[in-house]
PDB file of N, CA and C in Angstrom:
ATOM      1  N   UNK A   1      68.187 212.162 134.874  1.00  0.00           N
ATOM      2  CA  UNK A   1      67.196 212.528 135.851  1.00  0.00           C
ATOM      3  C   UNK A   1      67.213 214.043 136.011  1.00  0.00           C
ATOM      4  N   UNK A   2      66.131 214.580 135.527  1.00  0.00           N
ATOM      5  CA  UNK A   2      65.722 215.890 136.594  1.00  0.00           C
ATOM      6  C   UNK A   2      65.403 216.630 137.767  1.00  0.00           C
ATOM      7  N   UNK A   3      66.573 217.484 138.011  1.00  0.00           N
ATOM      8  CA  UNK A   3      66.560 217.229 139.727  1.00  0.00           C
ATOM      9  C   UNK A   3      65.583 219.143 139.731  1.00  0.00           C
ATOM     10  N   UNK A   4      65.061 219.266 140.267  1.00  0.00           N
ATOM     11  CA  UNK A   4      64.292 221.031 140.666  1.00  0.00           C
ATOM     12  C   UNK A   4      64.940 220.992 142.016  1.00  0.00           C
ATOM     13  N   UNK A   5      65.118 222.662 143.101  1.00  0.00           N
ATOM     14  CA  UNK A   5      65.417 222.655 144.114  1.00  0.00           C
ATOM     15  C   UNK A   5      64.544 223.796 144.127  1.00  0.00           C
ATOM     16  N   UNK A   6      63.329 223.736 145.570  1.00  0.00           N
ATOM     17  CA  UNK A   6      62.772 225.041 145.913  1.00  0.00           C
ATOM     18  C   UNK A   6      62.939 225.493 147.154  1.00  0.00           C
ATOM     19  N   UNK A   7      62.942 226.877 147.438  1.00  0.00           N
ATOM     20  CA  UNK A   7      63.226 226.960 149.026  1.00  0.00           C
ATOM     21  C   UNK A   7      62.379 227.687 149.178  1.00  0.00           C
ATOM     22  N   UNK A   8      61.822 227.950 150.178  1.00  0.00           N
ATOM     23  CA  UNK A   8      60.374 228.720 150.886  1.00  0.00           C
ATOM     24  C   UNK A   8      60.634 229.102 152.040  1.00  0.00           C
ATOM     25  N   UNK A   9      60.739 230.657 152.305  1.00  0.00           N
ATOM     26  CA  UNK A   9      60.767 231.825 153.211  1.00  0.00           C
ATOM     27  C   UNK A   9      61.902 231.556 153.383  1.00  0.00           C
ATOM     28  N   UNK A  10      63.128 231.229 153.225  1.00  0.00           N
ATOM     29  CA  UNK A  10      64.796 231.255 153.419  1.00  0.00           C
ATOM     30  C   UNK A  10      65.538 231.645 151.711  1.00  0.00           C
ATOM     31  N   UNK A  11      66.709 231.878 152.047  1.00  0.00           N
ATOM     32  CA  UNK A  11      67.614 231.851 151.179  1.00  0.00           C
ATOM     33  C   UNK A  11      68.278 230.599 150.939  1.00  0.00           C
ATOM     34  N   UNK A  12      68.558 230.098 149.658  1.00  0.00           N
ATOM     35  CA  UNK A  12      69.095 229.115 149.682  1.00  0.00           C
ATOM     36  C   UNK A  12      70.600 228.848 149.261  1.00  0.00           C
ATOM     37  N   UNK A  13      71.246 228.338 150.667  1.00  0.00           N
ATOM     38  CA  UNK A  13      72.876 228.777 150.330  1.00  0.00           C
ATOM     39  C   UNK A  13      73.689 227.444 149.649  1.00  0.00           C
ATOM     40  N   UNK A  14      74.541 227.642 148.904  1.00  0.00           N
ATOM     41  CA  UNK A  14      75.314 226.318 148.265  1.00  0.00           C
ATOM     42  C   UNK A  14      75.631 225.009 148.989  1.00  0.00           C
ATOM     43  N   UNK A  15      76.027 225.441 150.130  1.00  0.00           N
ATOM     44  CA  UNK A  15      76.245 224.118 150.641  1.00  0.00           C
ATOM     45  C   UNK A  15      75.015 223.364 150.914  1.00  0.00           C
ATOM     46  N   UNK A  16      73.527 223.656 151.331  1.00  0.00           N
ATOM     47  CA  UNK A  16      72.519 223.170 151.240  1.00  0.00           C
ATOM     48  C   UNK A  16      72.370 222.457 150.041  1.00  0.00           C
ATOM     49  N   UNK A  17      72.402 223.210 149.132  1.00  0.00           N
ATOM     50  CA  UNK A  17      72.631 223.167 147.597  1.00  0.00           C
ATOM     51  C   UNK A  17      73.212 222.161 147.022  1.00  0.00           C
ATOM     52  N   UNK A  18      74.684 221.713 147.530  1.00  0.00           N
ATOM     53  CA  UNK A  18      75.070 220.763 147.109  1.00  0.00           C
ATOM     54  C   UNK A  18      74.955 219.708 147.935  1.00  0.00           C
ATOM     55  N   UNK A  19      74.579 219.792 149.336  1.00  0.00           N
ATOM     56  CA  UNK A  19      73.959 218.673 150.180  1.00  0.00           C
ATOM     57  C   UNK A  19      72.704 218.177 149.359  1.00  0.00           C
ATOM     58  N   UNK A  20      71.817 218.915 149.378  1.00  0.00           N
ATOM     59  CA  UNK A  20      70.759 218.028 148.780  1.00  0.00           C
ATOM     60  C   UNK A  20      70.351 217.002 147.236  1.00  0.00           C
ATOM     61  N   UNK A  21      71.972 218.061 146.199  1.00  0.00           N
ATOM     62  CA  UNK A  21      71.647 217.675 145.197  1.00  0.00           C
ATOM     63  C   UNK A  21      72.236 216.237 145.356  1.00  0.00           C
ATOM     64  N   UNK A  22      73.603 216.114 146.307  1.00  0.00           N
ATOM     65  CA  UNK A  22      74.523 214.857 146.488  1.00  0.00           C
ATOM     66  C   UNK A  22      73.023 213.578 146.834  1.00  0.00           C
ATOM     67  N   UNK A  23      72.542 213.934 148.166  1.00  0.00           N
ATOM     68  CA  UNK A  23      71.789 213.068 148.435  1.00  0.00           C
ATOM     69  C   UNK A  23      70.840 212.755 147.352  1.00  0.00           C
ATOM     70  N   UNK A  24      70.546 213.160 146.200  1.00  0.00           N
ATOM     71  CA  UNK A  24      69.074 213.227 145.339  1.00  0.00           C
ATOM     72  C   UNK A  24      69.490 212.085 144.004  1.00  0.00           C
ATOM     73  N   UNK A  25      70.886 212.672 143.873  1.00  0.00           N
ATOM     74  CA  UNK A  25      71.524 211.470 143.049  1.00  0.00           C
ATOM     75  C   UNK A  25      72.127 210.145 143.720  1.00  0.00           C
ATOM     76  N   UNK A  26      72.244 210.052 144.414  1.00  0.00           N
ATOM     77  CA  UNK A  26      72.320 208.828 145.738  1.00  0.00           C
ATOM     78  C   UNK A  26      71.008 208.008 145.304  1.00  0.00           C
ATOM     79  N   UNK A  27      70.326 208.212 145.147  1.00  0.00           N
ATOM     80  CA  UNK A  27      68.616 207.761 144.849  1.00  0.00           C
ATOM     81  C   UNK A  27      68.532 206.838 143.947  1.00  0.00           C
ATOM     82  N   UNK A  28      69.236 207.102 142.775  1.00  0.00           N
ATOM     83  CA  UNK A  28      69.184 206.300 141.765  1.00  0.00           C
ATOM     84  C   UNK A  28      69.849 204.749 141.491  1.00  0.00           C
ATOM     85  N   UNK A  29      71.023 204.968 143.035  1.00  0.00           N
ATOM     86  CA  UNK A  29      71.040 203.134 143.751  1.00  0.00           C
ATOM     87  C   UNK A  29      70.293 202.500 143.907  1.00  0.00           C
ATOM     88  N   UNK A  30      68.755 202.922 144.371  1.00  0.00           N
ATOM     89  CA  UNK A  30      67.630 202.129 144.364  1.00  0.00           C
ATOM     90  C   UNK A  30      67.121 201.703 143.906  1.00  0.00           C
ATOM     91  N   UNK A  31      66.725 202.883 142.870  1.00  0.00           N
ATOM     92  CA  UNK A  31      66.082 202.659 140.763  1.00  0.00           C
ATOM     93  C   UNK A  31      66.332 203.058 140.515  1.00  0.00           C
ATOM     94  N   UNK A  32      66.651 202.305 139.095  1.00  0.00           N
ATOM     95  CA  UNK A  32      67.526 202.999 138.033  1.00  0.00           C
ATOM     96  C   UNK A  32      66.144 203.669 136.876  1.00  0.00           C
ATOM     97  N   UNK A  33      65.094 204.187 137.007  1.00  0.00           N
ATOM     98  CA  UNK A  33      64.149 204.424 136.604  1.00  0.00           C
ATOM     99  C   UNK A  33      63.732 205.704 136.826  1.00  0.00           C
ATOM    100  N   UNK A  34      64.339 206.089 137.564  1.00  0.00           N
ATOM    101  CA  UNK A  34      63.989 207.860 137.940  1.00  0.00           C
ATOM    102  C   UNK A  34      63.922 208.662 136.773  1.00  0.00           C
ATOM    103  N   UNK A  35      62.775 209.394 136.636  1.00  0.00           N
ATOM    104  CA  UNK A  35      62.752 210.225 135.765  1.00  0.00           C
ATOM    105  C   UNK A  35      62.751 211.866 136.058  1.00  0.00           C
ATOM    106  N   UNK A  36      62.085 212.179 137.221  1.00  0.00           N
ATOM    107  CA  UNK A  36      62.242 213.415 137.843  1.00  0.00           C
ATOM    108  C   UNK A  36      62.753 213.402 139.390  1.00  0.00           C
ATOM    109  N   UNK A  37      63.545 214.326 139.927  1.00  0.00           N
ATOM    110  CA  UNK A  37      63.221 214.231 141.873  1.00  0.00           C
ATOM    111  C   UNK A  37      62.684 216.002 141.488  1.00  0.00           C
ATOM    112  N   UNK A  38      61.773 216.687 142.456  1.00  0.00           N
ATOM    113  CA  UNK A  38      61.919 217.958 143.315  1.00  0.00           C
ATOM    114  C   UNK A  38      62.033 218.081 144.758  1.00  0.00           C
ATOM    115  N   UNK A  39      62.535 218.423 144.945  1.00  0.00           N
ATOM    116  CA  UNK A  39      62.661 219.046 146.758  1.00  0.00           C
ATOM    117  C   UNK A  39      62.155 220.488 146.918  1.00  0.00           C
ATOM    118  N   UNK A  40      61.493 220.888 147.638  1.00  0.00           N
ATOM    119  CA  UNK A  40      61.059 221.235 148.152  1.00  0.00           C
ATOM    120  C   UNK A  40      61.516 221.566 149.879  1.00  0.00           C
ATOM    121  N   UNK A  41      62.427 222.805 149.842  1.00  0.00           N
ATOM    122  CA  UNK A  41      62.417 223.193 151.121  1.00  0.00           C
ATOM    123  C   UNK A  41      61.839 224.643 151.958  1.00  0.00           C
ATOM    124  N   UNK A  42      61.433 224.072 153.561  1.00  0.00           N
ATOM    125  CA  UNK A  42      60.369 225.547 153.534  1.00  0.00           C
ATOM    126  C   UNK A  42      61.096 225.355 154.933  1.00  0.00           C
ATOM    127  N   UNK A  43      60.590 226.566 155.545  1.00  0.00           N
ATOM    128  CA  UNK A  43      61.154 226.989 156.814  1.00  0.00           C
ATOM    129  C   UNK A  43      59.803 227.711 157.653  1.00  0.00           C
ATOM    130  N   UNK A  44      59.190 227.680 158.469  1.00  0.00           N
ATOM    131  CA  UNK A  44      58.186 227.744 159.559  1.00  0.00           C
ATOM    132  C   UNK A  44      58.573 227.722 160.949  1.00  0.00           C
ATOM    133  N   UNK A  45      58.823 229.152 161.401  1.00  0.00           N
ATOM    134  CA  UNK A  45      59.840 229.512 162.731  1.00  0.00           C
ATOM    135  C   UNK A  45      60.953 228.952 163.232  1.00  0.00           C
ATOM    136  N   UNK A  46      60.789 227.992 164.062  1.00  0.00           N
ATOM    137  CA  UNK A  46      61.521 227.069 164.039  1.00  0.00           C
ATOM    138  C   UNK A  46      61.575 225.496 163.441  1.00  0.00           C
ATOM    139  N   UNK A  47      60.967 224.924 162.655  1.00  0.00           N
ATOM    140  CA  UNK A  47      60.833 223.888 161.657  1.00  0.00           C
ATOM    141  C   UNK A  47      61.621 224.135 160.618  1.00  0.00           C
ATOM    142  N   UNK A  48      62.505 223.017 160.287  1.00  0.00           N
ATOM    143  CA  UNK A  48      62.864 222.977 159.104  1.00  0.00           C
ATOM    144  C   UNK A  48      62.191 221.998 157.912  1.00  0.00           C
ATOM    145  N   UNK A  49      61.455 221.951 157.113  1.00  0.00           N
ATOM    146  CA  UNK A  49      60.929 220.902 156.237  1.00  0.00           C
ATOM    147  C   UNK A  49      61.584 220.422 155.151  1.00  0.00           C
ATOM    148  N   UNK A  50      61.599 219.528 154.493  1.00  0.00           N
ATOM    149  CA  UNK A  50      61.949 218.936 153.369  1.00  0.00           C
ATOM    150  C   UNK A  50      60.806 217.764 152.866  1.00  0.00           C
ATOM    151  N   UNK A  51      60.486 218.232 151.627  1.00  0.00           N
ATOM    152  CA  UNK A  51      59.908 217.639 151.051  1.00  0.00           C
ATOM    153  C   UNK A  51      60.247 216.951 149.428  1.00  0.00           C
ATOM    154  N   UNK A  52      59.987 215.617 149.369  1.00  0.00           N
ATOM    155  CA  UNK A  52      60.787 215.406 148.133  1.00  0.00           C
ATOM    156  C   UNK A  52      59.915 214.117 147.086  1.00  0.00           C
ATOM    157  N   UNK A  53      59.693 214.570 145.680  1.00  0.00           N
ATOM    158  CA  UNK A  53      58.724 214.065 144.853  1.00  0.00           C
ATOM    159  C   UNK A  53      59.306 213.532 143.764  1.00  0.00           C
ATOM    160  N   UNK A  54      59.382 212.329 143.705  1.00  0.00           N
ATOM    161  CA  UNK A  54      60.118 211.639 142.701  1.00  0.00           C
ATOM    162  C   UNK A  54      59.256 210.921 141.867  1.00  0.00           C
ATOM    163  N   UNK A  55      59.394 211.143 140.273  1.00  0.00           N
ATOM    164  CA  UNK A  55      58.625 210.123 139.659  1.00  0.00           C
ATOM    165  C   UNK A  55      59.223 209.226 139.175  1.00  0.00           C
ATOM    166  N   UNK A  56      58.877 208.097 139.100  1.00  0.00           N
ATOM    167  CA  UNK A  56      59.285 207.000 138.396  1.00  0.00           C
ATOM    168  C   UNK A  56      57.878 206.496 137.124  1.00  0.00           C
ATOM    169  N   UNK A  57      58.274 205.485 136.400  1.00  0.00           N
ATOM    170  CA  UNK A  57      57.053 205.172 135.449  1.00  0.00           C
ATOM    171  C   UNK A  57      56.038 205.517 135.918  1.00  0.00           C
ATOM    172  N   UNK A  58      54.931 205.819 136.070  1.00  0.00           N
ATOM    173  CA  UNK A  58      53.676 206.115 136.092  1.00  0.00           C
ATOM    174  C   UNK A  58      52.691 206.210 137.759  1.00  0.00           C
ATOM    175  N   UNK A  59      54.253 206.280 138.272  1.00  0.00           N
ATOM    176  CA  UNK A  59      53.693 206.696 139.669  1.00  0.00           C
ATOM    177  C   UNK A  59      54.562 208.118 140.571  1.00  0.00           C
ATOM    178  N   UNK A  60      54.481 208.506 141.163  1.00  0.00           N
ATOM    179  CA  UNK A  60      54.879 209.727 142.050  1.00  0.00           C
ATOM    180  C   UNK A  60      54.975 209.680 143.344  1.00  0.00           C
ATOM    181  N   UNK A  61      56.270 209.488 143.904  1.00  0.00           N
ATOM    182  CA  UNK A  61      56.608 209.137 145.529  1.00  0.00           C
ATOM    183  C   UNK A  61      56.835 209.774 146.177  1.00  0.00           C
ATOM    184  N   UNK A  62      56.321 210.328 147.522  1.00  0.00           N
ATOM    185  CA  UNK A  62      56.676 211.510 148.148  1.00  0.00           C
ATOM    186  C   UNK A  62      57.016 211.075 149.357  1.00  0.00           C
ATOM    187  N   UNK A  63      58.190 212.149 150.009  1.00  0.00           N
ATOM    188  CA  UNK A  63      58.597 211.726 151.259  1.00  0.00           C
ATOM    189  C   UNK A  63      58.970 213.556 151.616  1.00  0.00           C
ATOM    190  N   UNK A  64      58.482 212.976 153.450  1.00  0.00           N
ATOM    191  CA  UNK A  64      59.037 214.058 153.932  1.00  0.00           C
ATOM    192  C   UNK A  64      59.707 214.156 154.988  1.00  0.00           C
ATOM    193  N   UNK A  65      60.594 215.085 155.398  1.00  0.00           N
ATOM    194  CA  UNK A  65      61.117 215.289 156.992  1.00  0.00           C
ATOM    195  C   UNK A  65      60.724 216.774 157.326  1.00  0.00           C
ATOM    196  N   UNK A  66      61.333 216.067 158.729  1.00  0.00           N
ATOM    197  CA  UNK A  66      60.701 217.623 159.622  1.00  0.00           C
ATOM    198  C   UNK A  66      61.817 217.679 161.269  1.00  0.00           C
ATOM    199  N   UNK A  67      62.648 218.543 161.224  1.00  0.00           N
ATOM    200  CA  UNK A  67      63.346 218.977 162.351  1.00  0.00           C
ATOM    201  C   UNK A  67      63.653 220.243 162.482  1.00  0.00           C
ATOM    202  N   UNK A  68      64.722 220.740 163.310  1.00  0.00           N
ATOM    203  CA  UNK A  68      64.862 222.062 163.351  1.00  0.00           C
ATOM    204  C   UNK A  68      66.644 222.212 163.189  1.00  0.00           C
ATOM    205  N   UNK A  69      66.989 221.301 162.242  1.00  0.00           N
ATOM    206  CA  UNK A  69      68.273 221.336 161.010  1.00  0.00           C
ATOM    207  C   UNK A  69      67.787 221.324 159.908  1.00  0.00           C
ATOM    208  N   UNK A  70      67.882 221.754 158.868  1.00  0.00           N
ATOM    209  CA  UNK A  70      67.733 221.638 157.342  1.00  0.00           C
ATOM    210  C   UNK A  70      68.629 220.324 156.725  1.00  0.00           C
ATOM    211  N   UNK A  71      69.723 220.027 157.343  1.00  0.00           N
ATOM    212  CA  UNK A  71      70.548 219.217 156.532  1.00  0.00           C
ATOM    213  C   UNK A  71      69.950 217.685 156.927  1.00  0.00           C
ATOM    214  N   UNK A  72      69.743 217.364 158.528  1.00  0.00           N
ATOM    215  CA  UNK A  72      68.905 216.629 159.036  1.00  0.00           C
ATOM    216  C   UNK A  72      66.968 216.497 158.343  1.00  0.00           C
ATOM    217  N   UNK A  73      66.599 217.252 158.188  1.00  0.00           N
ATOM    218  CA  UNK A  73      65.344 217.439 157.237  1.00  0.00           C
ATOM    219  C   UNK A  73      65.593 216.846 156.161  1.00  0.00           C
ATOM    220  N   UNK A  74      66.553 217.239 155.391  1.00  0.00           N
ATOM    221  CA  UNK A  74      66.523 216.376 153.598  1.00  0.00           C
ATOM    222  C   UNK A  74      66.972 215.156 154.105  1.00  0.00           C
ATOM    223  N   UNK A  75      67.775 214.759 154.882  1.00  0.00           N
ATOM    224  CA  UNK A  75      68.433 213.487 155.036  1.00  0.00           C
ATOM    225  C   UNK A  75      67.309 212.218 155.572  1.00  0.00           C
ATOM    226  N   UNK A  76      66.294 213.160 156.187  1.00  0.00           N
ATOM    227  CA  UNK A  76      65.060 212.216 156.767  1.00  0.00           C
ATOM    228  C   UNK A  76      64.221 211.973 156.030  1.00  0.00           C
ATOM    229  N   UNK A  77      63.837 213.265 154.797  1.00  0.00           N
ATOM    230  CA  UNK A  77      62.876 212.643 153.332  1.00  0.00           C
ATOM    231  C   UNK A  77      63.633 211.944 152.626  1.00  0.00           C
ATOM    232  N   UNK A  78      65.561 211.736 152.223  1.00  0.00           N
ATOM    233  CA  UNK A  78      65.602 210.927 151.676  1.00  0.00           C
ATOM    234  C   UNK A  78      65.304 209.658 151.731  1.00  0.00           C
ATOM    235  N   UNK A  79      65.937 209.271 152.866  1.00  0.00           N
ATOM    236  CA  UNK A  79      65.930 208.321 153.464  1.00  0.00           C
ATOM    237  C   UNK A  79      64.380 207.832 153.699  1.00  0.00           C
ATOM    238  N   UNK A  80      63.312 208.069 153.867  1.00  0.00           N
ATOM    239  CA  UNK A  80      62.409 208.024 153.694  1.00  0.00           C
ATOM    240  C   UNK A  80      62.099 207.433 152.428  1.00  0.00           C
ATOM    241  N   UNK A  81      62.407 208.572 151.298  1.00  0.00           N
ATOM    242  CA  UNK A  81      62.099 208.175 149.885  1.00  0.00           C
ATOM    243  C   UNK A  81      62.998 206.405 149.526  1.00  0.00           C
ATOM    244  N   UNK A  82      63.843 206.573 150.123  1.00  0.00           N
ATOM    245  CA  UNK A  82      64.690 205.045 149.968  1.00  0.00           C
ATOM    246  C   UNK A  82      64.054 203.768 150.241  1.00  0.00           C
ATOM    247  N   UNK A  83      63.538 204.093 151.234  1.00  0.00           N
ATOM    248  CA  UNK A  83      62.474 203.411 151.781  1.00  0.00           C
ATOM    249  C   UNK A  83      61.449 203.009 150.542  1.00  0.00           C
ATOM    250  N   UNK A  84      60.973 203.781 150.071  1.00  0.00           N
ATOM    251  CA  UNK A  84      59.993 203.641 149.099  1.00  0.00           C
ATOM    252  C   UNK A  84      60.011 203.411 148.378  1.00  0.00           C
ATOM    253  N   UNK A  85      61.308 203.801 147.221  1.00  0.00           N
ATOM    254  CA  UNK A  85      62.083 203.089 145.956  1.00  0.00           C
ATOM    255  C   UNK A  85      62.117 201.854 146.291  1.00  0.00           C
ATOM    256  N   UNK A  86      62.626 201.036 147.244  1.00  0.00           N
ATOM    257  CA  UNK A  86      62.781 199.878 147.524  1.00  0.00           C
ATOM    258  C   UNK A  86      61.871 199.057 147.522  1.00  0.00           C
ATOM    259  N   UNK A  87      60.493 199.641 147.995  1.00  0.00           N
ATOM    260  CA  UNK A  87      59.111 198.755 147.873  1.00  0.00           C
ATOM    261  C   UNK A  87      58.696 198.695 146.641  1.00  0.00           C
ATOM    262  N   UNK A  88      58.595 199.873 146.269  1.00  0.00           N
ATOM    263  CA  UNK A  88      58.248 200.115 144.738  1.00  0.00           C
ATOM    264  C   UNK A  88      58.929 199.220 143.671  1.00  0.00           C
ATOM    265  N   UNK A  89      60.059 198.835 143.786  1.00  0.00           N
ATOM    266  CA  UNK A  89      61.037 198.182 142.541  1.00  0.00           C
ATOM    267  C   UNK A  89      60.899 196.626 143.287  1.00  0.00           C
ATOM    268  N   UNK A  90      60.679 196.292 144.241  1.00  0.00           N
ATOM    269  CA  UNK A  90      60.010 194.745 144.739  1.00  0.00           C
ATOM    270  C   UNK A  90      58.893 194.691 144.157  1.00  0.00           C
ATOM    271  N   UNK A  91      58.130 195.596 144.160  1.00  0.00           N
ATOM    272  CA  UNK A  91      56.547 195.332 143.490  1.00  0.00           C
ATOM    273  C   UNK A  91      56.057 195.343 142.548  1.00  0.00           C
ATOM    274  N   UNK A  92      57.159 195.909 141.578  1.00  0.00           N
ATOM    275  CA  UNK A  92      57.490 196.344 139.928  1.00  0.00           C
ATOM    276  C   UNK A  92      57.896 194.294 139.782  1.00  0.00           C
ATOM    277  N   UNK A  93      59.198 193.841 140.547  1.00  0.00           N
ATOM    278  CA  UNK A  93      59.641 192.533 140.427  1.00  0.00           C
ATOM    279  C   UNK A  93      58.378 191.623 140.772  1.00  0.00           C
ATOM    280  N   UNK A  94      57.623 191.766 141.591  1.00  0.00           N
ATOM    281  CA  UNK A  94      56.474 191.110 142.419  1.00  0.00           C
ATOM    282  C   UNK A  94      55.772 190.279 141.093  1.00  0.00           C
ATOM    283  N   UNK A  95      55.397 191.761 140.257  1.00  0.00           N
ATOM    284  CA  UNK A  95      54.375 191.520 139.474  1.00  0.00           C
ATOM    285  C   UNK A  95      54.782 191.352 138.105  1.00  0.00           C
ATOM    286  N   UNK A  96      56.233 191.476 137.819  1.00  0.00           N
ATOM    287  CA  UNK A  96      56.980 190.849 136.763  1.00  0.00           C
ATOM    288  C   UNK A  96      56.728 189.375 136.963  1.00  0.00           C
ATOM    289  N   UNK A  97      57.353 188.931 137.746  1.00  0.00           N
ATOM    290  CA  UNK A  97      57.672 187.554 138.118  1.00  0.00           C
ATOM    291  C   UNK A  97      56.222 186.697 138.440  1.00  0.00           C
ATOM    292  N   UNK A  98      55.318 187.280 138.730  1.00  0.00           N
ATOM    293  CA  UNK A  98      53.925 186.956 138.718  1.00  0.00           C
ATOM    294  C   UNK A  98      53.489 186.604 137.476  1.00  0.00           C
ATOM    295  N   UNK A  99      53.667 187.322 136.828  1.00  0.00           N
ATOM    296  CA  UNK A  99      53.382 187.268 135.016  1.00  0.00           C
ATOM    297  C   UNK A  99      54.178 186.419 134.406  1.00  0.00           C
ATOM    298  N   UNK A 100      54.775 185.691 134.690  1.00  0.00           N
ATOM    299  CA  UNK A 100      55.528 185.468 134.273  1.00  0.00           C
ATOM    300  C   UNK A 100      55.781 183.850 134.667  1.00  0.00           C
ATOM    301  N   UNK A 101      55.321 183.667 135.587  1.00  0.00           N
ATOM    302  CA  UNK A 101      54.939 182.531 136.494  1.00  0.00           C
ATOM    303  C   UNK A 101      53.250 182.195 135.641  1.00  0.00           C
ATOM    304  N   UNK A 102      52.637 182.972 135.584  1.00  0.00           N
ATOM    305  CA  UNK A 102      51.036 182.837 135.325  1.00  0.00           C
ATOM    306  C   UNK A 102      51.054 182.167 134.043  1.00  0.00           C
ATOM    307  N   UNK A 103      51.958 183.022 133.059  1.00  0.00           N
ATOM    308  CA  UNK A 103      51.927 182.235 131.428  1.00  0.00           C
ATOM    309  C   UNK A 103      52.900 180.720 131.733  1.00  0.00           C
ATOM    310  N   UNK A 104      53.532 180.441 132.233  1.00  0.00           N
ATOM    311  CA  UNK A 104      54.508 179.430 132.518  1.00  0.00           C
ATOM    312  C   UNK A 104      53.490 178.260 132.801  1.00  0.00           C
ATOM    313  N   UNK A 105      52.701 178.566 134.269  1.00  0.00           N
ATOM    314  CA  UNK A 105      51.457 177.474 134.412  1.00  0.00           C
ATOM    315  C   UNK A 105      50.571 177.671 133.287  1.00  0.00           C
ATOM    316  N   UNK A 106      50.077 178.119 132.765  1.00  0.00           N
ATOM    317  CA  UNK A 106      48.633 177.853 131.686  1.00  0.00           C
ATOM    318  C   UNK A 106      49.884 177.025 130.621  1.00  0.00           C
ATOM    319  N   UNK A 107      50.917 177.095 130.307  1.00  0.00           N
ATOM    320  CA  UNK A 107      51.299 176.269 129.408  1.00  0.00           C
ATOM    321  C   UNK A 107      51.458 175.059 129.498  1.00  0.00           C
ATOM    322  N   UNK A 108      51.853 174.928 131.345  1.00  0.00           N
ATOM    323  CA  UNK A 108      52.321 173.642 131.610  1.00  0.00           C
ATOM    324  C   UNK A 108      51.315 172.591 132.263  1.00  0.00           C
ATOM    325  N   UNK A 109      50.091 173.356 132.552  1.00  0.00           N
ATOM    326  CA  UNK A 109      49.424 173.028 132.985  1.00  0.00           C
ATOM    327  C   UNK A 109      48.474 171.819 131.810  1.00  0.00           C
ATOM    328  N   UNK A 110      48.051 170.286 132.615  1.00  0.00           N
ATOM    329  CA  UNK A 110      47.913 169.384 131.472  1.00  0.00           C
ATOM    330  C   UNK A 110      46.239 169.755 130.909  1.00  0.00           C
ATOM    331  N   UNK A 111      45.893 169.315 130.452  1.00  0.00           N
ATOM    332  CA  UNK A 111      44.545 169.675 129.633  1.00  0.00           C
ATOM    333  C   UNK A 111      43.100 169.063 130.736  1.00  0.00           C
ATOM    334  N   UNK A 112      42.500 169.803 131.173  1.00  0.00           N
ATOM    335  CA  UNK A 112      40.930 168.670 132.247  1.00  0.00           C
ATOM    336  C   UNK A 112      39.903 168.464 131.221  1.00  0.00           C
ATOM    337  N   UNK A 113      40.535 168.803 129.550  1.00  0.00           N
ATOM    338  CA  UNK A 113      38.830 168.512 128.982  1.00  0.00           C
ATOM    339  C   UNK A 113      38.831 167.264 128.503  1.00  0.00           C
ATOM    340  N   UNK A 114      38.267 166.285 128.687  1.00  0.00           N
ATOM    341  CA  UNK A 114      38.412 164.873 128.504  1.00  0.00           C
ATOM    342  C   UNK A 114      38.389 164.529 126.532  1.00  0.00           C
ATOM    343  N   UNK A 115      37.615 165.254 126.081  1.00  0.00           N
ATOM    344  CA  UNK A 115      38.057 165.544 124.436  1.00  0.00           C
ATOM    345  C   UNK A 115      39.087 165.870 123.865  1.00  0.00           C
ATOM    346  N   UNK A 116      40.115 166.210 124.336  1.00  0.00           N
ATOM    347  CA  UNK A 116      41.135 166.548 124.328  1.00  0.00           C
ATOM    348  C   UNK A 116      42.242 165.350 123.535  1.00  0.00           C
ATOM    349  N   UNK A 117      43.015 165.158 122.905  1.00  0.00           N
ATOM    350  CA  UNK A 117      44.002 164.098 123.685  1.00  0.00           C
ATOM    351  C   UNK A 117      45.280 164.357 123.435  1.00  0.00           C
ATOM    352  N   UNK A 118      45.878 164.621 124.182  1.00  0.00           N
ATOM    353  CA  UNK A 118      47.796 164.363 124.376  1.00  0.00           C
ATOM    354  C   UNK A 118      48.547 163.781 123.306  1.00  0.00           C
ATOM    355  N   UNK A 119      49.299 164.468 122.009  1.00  0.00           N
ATOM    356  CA  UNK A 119      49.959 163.926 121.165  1.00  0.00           C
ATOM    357  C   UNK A 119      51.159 163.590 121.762  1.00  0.00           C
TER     358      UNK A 119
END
């Protein structure tokens, strides 16, 4: 997985640094499918933001927080984003198991055309 880190109007100091990268690989408990995260952190007087964009196969999940801690900020988009991995990989299963169910009935399902006949 490719992790980016941006910071906007602050400096960005290591321990942030390694707070956010810890939490970003934490992520991949959810899905094992991650192909990119970025974060995105900005600062606006007193606001701290975190913003965080993860792709997985062919979609792009975004989560954000917003307080006036930075460490509290990433911890609220992750957690957020967790949130979302979790729906996402149910709905990935949803529609596996849908498919999968669908070919199962058309096979098992018995014949209604009366021309037909049952060897």
């Amino acid at each position: 997985m490719q992790v980016k880190l941006t910071a906007r109007h602050f400096d960005l100091t290591p321990e942030i640094r390694a707070k956010a990268e810890e939490e970003i690989e934490g992520l991949t408990r959810f899905h094992e499918n991650i192909i990119s995260a970025e974060l995105i952190l900005d600062v606006e007087r007193h606001r701290r933001l975190a913003e965080i964009r993860v792709k997985v196969s062919r979609d792009t999940l975004t989560g954000t927080g917003d307080s006036d801690d930075m460490y509290k900020s990433i911890s609220l988009a992750v957690d957020k984003m967790k949130a979302q991995l979790k729906k996402h990989k149910e709905k990935l299963k949803e529609k596996d198991v849908g498919a999968i169910t669908g070919v199962a009935e058309s096979l098992t399902r018995p014949s209604t055309n009366p021309d037909e006949v049952d060897v």
